[in-house]
Protein backbone atom coordinates (compact mmCIF):
# COMPACT_ATOMS: atom_id res chain seq x y z
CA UNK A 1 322.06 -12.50 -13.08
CA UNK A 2 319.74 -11.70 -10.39
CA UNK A 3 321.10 -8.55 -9.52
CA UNK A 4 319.79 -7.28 -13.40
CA UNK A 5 316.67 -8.94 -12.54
CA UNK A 6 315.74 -7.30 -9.19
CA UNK A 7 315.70 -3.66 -10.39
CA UNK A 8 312.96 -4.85 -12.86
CA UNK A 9 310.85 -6.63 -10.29
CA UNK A 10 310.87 -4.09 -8.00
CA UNK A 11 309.70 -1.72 -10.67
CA UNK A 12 306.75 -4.18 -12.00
CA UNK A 13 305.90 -4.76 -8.13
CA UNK A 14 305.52 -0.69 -7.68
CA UNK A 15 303.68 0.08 -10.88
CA UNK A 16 301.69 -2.83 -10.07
CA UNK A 17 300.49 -1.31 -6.74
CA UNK A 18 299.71 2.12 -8.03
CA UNK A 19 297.39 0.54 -10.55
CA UNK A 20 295.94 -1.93 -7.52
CA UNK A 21 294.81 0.94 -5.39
CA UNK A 22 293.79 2.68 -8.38
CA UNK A 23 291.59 0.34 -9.21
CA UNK A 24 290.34 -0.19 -5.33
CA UNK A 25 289.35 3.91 -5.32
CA UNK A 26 287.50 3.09 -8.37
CA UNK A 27 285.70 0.04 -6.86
CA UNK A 28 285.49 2.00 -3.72
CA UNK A 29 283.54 4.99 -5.15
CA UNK A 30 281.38 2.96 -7.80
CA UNK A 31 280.31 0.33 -5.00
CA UNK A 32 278.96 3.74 -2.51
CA UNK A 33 277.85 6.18 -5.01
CA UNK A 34 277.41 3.70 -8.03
CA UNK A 35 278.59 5.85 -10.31
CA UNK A 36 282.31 6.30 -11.62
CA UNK A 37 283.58 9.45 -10.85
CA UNK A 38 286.59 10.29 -13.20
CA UNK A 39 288.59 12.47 -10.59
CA UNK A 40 291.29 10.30 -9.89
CA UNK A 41 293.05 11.14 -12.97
CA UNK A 42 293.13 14.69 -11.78
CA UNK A 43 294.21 13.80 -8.51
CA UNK A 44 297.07 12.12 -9.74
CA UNK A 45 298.14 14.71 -12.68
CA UNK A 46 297.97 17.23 -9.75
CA UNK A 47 300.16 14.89 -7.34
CA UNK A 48 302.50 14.85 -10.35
CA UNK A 49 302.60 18.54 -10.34
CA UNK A 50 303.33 18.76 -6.80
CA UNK A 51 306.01 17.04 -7.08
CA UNK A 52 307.65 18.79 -9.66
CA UNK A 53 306.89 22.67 -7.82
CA UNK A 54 308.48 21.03 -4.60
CA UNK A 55 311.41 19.30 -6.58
CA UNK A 56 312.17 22.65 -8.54
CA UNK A 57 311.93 24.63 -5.33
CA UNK A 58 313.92 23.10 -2.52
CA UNK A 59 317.56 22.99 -2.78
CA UNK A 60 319.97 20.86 -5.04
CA UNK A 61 320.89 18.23 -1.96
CA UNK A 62 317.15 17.59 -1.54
CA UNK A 63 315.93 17.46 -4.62
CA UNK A 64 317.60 14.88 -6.35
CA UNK A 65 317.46 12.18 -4.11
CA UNK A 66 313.84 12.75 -4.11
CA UNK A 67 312.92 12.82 -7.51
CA UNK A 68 315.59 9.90 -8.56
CA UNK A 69 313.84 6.30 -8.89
CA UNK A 70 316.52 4.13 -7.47
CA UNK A 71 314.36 0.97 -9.17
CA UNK A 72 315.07 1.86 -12.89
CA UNK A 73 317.95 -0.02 -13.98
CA UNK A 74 321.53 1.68 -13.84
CA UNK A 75 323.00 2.32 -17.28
CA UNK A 76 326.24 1.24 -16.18
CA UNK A 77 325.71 -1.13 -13.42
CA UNK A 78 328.17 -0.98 -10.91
């Protein structure tokens, strides 16, 4: 039982820290400059980007472990 369990916790733990240091950037910037500056959003569509040039351009062997998430749940668990 905890084996189907751990794939989901992982994933809620690392979705959960992307949105925590999202949310410190924010803080950081607004508590300097006290104004929100909306750039993270295209920081992060461009990091998303990124990823997909460099995943489409280096070879097969490299590529798939890399963009693979190993914490979504298997379809048939093994």
């Amino acid at each position: 039982m905890f084996d189907k369990i751990l794939p989901y916790l992982l994933s809620g733990i690392s979705v959960g820290g992307q949105y925590a240091l999202i949310a410190v950037g924010y803080t950081m910037v607004y508590g300097i400059l006290r104004l929100i500056n909306f750039a993270h959003g295209d920081i992060f569509t461009a990091a998303g980007f990124f990823m997909v040039y460099i995943a489409a351009t280096l070879p097969v062997q490299i590529a798939i472990p890399l963009v693979s998430r190993s914490d979504l749940p298997r379809a048939c668990p093994s």
